[in-house]
N, C-alpha and C. Protein backbone atom coordinates (compact mmCIF):
# COMPACT_ATOMS: atom_id res chain seq x y z
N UNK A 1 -46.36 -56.80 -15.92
CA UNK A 1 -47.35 -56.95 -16.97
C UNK A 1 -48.75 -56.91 -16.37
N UNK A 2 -48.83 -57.86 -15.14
CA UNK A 2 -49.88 -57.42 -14.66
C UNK A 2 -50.53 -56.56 -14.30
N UNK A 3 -49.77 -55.40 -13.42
CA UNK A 3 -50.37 -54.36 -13.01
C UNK A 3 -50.50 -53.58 -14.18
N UNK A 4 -49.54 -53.54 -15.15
CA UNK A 4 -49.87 -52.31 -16.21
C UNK A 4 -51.57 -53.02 -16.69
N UNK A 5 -51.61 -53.99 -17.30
CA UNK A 5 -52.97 -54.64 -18.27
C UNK A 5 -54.14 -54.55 -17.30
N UNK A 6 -53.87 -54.11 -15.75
CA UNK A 6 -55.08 -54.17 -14.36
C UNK A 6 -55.26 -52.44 -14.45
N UNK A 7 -54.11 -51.76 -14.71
CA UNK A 7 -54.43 -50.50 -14.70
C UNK A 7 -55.53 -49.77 -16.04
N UNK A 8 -54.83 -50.38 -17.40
CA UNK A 8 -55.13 -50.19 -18.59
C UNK A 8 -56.65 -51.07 -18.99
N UNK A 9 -57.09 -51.88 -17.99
CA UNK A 9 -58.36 -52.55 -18.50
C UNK A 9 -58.01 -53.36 -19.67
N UNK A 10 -56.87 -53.69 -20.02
CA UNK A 10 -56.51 -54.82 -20.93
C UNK A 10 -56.28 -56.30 -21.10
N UNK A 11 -55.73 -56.70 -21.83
CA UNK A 11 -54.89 -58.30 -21.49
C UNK A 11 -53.52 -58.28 -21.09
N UNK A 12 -52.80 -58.98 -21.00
CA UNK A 12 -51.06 -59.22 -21.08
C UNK A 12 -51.12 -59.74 -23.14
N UNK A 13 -50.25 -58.93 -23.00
CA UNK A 13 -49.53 -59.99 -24.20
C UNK A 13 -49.36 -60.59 -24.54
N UNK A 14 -48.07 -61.03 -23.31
CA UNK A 14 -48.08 -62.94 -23.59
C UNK A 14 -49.05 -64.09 -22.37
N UNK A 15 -49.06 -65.12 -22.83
CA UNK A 15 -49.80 -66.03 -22.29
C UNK A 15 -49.47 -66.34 -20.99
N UNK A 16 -49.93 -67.14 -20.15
CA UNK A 16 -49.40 -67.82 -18.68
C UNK A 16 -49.11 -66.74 -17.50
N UNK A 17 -49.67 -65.35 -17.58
CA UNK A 17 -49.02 -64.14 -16.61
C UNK A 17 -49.47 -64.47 -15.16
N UNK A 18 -50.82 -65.12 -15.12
CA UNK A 18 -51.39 -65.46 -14.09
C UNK A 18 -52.55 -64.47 -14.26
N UNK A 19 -52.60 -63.48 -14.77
CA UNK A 19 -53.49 -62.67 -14.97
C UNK A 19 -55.23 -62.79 -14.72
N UNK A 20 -56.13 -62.48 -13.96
CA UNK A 20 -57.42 -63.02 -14.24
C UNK A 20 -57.99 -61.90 -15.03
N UNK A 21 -58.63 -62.23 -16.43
CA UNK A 21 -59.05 -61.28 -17.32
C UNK A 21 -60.71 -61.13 -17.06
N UNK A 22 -61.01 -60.14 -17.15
CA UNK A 22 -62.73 -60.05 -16.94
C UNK A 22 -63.28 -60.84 -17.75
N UNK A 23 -64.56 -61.09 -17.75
CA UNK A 23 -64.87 -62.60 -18.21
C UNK A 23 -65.33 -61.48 -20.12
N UNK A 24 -65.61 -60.50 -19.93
CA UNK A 24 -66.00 -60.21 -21.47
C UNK A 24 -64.97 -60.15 -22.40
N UNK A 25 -63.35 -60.53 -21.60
CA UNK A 25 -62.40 -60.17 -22.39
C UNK A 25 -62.26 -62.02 -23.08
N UNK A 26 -63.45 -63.02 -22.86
CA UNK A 26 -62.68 -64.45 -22.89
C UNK A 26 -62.27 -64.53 -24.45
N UNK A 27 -63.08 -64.16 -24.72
CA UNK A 27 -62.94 -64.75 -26.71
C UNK A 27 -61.58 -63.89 -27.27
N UNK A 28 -60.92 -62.57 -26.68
CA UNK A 28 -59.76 -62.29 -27.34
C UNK A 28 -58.64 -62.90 -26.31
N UNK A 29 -59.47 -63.56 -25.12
CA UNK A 29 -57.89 -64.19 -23.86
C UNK A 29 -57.72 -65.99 -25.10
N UNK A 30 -58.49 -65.91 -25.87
CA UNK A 30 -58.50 -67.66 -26.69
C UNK A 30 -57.27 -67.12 -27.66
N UNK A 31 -57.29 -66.14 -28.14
CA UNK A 31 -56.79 -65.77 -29.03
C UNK A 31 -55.23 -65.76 -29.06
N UNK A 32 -54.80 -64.90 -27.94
CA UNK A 32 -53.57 -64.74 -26.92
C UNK A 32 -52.79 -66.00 -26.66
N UNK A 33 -53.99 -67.12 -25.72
CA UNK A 33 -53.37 -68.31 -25.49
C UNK A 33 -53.22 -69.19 -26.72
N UNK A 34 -54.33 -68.92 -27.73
CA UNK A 34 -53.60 -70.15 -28.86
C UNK A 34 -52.60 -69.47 -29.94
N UNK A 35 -52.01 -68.50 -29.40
CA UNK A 35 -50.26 -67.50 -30.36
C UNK A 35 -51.43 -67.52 -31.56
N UNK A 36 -52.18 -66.61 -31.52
CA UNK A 36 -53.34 -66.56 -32.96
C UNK A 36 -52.77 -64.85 -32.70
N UNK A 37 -52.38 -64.08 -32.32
CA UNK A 37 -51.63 -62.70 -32.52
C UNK A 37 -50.37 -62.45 -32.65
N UNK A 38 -50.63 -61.15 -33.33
CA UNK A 38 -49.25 -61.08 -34.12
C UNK A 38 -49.15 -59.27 -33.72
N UNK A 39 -47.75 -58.95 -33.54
CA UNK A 39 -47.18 -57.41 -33.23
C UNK A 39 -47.81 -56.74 -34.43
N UNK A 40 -48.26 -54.97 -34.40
CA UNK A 40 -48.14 -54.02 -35.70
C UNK A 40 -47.14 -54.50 -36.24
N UNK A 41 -47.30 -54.49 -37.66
CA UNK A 41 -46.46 -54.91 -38.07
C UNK A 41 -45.63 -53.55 -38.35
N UNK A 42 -45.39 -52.54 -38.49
CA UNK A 42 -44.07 -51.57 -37.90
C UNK A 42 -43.48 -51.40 -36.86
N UNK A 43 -43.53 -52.57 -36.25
CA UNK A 43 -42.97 -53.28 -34.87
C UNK A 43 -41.60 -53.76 -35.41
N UNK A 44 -41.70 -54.70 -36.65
CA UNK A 44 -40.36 -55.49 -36.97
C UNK A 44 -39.77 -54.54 -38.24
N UNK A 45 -40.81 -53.69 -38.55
CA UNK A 45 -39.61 -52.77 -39.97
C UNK A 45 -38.49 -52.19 -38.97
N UNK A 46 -37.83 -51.56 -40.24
CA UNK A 46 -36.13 -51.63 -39.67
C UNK A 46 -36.05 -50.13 -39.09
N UNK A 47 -36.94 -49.33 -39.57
CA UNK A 47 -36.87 -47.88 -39.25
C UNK A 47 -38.37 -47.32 -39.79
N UNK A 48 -37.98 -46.41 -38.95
CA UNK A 48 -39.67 -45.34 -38.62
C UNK A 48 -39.93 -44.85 -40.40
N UNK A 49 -39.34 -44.35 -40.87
CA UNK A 49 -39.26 -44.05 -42.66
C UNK A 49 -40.37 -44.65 -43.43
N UNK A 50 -40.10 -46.58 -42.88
CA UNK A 50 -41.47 -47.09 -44.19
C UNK A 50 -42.84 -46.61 -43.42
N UNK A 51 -43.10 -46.36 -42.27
CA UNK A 51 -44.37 -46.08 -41.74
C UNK A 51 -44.89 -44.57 -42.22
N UNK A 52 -43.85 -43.84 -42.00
CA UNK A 52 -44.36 -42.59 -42.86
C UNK A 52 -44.27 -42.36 -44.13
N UNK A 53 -43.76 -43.15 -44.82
CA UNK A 53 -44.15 -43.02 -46.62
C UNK A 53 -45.26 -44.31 -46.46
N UNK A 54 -45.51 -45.16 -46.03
CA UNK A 54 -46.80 -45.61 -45.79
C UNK A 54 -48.29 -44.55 -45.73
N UNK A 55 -47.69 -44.17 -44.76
CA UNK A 55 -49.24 -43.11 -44.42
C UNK A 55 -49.08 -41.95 -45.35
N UNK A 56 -47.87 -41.66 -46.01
CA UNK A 56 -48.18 -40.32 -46.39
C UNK A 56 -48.23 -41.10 -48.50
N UNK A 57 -48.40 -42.29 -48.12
CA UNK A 57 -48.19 -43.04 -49.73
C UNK A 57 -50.09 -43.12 -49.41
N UNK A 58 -50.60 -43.52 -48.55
CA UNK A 58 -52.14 -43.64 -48.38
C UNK A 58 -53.38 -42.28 -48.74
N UNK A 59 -52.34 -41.07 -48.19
CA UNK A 59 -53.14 -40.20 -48.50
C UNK A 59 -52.94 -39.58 -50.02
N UNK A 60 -51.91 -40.05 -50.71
CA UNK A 60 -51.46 -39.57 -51.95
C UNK A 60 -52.75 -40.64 -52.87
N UNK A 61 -52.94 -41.89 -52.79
CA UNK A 61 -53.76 -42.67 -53.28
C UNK A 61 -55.10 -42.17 -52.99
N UNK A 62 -55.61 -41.69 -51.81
CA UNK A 62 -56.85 -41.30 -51.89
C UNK A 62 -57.00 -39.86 -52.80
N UNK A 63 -55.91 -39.23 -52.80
CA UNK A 63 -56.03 -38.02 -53.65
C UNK A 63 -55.81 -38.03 -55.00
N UNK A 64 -55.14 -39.78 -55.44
CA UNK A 64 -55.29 -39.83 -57.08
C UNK A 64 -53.85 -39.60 -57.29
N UNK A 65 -53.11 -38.85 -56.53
CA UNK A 65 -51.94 -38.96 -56.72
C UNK A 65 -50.60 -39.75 -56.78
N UNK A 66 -51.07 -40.94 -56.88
CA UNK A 66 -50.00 -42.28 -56.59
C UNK A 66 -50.78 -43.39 -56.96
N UNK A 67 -50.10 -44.50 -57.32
CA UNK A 67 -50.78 -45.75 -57.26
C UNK A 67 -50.06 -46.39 -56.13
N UNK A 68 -51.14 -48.03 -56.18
CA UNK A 68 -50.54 -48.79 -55.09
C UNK A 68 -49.21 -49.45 -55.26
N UNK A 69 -49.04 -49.60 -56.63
CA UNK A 69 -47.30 -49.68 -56.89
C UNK A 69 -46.16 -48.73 -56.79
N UNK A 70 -46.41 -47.79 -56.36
CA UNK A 70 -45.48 -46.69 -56.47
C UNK A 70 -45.17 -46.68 -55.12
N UNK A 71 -46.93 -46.73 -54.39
CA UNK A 71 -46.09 -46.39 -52.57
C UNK A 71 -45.24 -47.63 -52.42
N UNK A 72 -45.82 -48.95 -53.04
CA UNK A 72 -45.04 -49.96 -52.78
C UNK A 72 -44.03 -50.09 -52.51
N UNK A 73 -43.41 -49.15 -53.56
CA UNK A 73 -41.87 -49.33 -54.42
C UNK A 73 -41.23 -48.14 -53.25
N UNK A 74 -42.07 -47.15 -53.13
CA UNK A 74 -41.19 -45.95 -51.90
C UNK A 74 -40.82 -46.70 -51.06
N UNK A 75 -41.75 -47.47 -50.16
CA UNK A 75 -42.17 -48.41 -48.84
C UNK A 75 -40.80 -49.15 -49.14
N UNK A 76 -40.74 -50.00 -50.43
CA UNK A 76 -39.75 -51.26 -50.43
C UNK A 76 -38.32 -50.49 -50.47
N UNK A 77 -38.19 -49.43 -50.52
CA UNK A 77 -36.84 -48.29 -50.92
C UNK A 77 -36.64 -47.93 -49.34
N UNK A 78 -36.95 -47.46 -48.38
CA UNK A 78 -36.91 -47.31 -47.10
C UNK A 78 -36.38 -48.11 -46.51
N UNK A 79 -37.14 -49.28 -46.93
CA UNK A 79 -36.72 -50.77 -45.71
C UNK A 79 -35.89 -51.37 -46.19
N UNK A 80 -35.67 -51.46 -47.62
CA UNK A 80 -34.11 -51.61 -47.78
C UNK A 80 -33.05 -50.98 -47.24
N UNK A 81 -33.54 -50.16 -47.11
CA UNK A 81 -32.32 -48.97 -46.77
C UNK A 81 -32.02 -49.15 -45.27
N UNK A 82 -32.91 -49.97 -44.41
CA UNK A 82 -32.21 -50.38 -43.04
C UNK A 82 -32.65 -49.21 -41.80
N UNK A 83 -31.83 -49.52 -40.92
CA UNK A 83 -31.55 -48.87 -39.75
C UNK A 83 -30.94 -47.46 -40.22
């Protein structure tokens, strides 16, 4: 974890790595250590499906073509549907 977040100019993920973070990173290293973050949340959906009727339910709404209940209802039809 370390070397990847030393290569990438980032943080670790999780807390306690030993990691020393550059000092401009302190206010998002508070964040990290007090579990105040949370994964994308298409991290825990069940399959790749609700993310792309997501995005492709987003561009249908900007074009007038959908409401926000409809992608809803696609979105909630996907992730039912599992693995």
């Amino acid at each position: 974890m370390n070397l990847f977040v030393t290569k990438q100019g980032g943080l670790p993920s999780i807390p306690d790595t030993g990691f020393s973070a550059d000092p401009s990173l302190a206010e998002l290293t508070k964040y990290i250590n007090d579990d105040r973050t949370v994964p994308f949340m298409d991290q825990l959906w069940p399959n790749p499906k609700v993310q792309q009727t997501m995005l492709s339910g987003i561009q249908q709404l900007f074009s007038g073509r959908s409401t926000p209940d409809k992608v809803l209802e696609a979105m909630d039809t996907d992730y039912k549907a599992g693995t």
